[in-house]
Protein backbone atom coordinates (compact mmCIF):
# COMPACT_ATOMS: atom_id res chain seq x y z
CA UNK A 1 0.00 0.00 0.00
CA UNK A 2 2.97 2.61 0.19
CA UNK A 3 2.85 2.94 -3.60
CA UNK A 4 -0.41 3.86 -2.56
CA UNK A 5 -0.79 5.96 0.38
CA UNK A 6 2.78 6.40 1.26
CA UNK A 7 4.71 5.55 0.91
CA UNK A 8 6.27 3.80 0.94
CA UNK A 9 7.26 5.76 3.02
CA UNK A 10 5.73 5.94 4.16
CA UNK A 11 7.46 7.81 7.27
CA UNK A 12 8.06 11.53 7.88
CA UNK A 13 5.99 14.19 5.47
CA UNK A 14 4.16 11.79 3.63
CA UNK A 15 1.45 13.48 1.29
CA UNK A 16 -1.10 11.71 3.27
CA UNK A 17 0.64 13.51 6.23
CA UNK A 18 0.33 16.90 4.99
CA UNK A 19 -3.69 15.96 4.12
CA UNK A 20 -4.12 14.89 7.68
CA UNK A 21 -2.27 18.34 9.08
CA UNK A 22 -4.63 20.71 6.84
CA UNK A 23 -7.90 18.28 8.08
CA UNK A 24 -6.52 18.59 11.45
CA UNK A 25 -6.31 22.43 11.50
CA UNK A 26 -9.66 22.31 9.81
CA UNK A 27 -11.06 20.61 12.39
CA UNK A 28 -9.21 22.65 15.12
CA UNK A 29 -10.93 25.46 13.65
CA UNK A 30 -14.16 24.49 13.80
CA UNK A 31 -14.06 23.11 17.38
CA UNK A 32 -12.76 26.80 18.47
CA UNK A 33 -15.53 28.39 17.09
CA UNK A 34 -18.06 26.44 19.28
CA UNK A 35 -15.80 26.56 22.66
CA UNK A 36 -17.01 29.25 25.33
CA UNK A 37 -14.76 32.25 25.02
CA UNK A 38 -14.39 33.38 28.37
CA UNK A 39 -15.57 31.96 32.13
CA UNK A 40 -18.39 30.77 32.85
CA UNK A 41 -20.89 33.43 35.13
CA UNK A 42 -20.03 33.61 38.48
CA UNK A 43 -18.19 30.53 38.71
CA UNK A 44 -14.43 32.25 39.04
CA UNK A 45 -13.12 29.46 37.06
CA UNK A 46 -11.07 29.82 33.62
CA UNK A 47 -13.35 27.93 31.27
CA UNK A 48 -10.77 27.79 28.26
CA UNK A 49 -8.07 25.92 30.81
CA UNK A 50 -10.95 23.46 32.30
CA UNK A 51 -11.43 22.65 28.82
CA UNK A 52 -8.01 22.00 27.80
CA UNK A 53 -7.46 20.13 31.22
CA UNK A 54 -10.74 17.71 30.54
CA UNK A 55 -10.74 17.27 26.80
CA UNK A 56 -7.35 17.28 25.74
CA UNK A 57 -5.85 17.90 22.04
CA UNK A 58 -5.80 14.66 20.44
CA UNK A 59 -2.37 13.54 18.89
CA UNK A 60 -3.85 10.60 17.29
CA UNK A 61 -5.45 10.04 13.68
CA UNK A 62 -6.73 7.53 11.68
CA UNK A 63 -7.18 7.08 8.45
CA UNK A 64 -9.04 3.94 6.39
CA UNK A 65 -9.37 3.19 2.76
CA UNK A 66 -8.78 1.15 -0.32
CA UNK A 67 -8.52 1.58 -3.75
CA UNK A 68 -7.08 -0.22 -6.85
CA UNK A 69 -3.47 -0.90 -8.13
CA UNK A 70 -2.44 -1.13 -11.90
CA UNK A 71 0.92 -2.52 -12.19
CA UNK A 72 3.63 -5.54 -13.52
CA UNK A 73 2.56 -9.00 -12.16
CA UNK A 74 6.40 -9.56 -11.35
CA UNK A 75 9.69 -6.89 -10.93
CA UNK A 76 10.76 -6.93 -14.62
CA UNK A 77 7.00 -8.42 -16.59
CA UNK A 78 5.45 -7.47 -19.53
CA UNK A 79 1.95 -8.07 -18.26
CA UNK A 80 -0.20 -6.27 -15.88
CA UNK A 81 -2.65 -7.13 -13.39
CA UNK A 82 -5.54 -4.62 -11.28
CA UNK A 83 -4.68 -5.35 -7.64
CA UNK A 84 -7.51 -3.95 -4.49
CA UNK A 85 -5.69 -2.18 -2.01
CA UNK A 86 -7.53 -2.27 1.45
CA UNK A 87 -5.87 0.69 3.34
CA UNK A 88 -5.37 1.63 7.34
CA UNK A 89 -2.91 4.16 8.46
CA UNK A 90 -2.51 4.91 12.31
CA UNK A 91 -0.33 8.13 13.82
CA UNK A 92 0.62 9.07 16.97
CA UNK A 93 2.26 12.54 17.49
CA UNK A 94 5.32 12.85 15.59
CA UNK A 95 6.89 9.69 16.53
CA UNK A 96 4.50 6.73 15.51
CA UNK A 97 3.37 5.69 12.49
CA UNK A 98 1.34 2.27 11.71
CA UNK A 99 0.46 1.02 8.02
CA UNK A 100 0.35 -1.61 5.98
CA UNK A 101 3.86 -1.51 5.09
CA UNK A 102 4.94 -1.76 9.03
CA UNK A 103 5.82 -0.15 12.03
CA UNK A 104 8.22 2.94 12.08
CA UNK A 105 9.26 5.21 15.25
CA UNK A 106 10.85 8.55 14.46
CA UNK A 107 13.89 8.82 17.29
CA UNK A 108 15.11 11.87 16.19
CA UNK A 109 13.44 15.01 14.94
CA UNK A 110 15.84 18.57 15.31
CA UNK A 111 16.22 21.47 12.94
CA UNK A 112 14.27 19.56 9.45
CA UNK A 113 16.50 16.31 10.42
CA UNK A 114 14.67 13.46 11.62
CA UNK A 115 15.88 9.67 11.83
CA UNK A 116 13.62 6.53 11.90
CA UNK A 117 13.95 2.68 12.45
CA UNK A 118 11.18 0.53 10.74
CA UNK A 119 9.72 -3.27 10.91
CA UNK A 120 8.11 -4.26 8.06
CA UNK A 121 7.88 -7.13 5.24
CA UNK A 122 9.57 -8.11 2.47
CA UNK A 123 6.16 -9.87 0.05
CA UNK A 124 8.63 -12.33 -1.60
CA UNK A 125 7.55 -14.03 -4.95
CA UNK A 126 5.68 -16.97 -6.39
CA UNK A 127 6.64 -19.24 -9.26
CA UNK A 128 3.39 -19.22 -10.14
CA UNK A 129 2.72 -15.67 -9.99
CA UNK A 130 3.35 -15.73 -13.88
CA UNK A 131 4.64 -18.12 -16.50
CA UNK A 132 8.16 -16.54 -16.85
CA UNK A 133 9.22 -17.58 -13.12
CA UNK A 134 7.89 -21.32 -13.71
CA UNK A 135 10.86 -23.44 -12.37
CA UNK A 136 12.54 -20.42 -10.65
CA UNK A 137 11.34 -21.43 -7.14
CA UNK A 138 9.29 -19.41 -4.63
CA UNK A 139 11.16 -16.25 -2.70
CA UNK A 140 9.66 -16.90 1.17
CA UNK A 141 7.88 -13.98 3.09
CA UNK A 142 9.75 -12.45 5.50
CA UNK A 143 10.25 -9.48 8.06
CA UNK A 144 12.56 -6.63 7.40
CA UNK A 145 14.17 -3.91 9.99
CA UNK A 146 15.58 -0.59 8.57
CA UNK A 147 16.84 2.96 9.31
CA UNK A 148 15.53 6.37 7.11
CA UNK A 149 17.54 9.83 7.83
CA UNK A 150 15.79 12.34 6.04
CA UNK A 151 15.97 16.36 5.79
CA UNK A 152 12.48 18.80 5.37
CA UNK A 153 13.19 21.84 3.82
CA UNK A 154 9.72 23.57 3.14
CA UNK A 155 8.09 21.25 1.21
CA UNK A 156 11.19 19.16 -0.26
CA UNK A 157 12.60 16.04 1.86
CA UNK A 158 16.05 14.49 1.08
CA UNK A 159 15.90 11.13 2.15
CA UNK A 160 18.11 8.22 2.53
CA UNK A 161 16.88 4.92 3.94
CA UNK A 162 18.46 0.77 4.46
CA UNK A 163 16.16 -2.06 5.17
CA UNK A 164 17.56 -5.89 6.12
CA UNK A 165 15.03 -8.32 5.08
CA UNK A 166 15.59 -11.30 7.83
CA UNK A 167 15.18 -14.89 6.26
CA UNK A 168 13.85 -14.87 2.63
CA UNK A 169 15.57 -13.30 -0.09
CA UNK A 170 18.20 -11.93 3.15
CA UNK A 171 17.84 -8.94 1.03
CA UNK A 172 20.14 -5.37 1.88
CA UNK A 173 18.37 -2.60 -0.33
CA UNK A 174 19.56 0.74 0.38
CA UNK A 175 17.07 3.76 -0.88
CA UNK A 176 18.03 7.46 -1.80
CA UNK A 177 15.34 10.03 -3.14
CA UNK A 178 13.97 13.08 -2.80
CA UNK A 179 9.98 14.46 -2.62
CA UNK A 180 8.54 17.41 -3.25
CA UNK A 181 5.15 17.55 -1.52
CA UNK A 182 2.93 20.54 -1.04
CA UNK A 183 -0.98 22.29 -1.10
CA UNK A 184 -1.74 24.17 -4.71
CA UNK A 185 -5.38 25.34 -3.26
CA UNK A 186 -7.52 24.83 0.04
CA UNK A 187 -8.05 21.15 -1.19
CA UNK A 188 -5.76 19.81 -3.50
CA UNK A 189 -1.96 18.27 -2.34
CA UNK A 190 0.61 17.82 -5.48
CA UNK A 191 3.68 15.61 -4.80
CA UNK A 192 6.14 14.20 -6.66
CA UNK A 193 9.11 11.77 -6.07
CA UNK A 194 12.57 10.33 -7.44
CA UNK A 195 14.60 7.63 -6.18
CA UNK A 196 16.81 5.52 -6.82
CA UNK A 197 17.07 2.10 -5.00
CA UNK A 198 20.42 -0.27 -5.22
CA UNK A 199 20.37 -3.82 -3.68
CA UNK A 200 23.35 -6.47 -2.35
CA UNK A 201 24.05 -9.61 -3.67
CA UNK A 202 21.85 -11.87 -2.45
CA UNK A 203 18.76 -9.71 -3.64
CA UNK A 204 20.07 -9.34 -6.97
CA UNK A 205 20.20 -13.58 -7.21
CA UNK A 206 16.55 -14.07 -5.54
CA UNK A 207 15.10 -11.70 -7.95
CA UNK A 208 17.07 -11.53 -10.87
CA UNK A 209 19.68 -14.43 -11.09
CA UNK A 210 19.16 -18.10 -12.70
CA UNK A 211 21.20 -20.86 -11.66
CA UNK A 212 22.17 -24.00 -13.16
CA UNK A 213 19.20 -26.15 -11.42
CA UNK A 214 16.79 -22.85 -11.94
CA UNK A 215 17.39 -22.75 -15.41
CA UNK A 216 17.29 -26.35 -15.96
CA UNK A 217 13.63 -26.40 -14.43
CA UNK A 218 12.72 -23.37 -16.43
CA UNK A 219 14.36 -23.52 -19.99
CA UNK A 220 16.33 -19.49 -19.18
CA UNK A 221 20.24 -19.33 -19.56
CA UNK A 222 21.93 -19.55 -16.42
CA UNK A 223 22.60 -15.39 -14.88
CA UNK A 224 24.40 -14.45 -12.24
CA UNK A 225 23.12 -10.96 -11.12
CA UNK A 226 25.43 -8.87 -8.90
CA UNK A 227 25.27 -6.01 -6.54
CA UNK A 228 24.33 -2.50 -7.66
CA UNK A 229 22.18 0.09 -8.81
CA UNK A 230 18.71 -2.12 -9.76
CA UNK A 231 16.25 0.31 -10.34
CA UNK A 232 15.43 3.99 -10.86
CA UNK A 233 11.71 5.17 -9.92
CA UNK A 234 9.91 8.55 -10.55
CA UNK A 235 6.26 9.38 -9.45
CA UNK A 236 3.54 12.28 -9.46
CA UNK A 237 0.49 11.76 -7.13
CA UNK A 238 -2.33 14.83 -6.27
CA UNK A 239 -4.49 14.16 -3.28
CA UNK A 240 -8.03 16.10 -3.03
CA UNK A 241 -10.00 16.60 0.04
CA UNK A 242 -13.45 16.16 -0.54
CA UNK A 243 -14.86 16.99 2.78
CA UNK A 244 -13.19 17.45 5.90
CA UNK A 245 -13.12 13.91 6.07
CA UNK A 246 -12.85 12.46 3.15
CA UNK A 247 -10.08 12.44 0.30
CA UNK A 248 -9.33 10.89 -3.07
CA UNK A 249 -5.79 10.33 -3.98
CA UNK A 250 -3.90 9.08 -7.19
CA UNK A 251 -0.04 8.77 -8.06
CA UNK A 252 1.34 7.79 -11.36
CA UNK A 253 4.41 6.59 -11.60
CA UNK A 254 7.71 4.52 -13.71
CA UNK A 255 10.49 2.36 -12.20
CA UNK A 256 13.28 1.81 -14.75
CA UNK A 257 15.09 -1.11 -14.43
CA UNK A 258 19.17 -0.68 -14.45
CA UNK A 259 22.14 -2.79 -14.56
CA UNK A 260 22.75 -6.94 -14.05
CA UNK A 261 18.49 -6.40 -13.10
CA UNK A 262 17.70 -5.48 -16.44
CA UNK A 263 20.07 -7.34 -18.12
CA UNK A 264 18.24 -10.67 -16.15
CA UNK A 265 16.16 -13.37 -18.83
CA UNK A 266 13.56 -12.73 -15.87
CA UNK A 267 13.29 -9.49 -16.86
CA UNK A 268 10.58 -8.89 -20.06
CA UNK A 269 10.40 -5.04 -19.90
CA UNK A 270 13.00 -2.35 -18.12
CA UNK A 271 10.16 -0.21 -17.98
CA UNK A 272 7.80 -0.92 -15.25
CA UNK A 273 4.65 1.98 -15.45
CA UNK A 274 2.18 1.51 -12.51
CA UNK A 275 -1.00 3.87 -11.78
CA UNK A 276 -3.16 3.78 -8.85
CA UNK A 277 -5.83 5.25 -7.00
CA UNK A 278 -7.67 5.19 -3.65
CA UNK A 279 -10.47 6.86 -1.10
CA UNK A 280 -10.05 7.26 2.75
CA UNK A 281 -11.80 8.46 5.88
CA UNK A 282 -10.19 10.25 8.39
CA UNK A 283 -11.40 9.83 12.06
């Protein structure tokens, strides 16, 4: 769900972020204007402080959607498949953030710098997720832990993230990019990201390397993938809030495939276009 709702990323300023902060204020706005504005009559108390004290400013929000995902039915296919995205996304202050792609707690946030640590999931693959991977042998699910340092300045974050997928592919993928996320009106959010994302060894094999048993099973030449830059992505997305609760949200974007990944018999098409679009409630 981070390519939809991010992502990603999640993580620090997400565009979904931003909509939450202007729904937020707009709702901040509108409780104010029905609070009392002074005491109460002959009660010698300070109403606005009771208030505060009783019915504190929530730090929480919640957000739940879905929506639809057109993409590659593997990393490197010509075909495409329509995927349903069922969406929940859970902060808490500054700090927490809960989503489909995991848990991540902000340590560290001072002067636009802010550093994270993550626990997520790496989705693995199927051999028979499409015809090409036929003899290539499943990649197992498994958990990942990672680190993003990132730097706001206005509405541009640098970023720079490592995940460690534990079991499975035993993947290292290290992340660097930069967003660009910001309101054009009252109600609509434009963003826009590029990244590029290089990967160890043993990622390069599980996804993109065929050995000698591998390509006996599957009929493709024997390819022995190595380290490097795998893949460079670029996106657009606009968010628009339809009521104070409700938004719409859509993101277009292209990964390009580089290096021993593209290279890989696995691989039918560098270019890997994916558009998407979802609805969500804010509580």
């Amino acid at each position: 769900m981070s390519l939809i709702f991010r992502n990603n990323r999640r993580a620090p300023a997400p565009v979904f972020g931003l909509a939450m902060g202007i729904m937020g204020m707009a709702a901040s706005a509108s409780a104010a204007d029905l609070s009392p504005t002074g005491p109460a009559s002959g009660s010698g108390l300070d109403q606005e402080r009771f208030d505060q004290r009783f019915e504190p400013e929530r730090n929480w929000s919640l957000i739940i959607g879905g929506g639809a995902l057109y993409k590659p039915e593997y990393e490197g296919s010509e075909d495409f498949e329509i995927s349903p995205i069922p969406f929940v996304q859970f902060t808490y202050g500054d700090w927490l953030e809960i989503n489909p792609g995991g848990v991540t707690v902000t340590a560290l946030q001072r002067n636009g710098f802010s550093l994270s640590g993550k626990v997520g999931y790496e989705s693995g693959r199927d051999a028979g997720d499409h015809d090409r991977l036929r003899g290539l042998g499943d990649i197992d699910l498994a958990a990942t832990v990672g680190v993003k340092a990132a730097y706001e300045w206005g509405p541009v974050e640098l970023y720079a993230e490592v995940d460690q997928t534990i079991g499975g592919s035993e993947s290292l993928i290290g992340t660097f990019g930069v967003e660009y996320s910001a309101p054009v009106t009252e109600k609509l959010i434009l963003g826009a990201r590029a990244e590029a994302i290089v990967a160890n060894d043993k990622h390069m094999e599980a996804y993109f390397g065929v050995d000698s048993a591998q390509s006996a099973a599957s009929g493709l030449p024997e390819y022995k993938a190595k380290a490097g830059l795998k893949r460079v992505n670029v996106s657009a997305s606009a968010t628009y809030l339809l009521t104070d609760n409700w938004l719409v949200r859509g993101q277009a974007g292209l990964g390009i495939l580089t290096g021993d990944a593209a290279d890989s018999p696995i691989v039918q098409e560098k270019l890997q276009p994916s558009v998407s679009l979802g609805i969500g409630y804010k509580f």
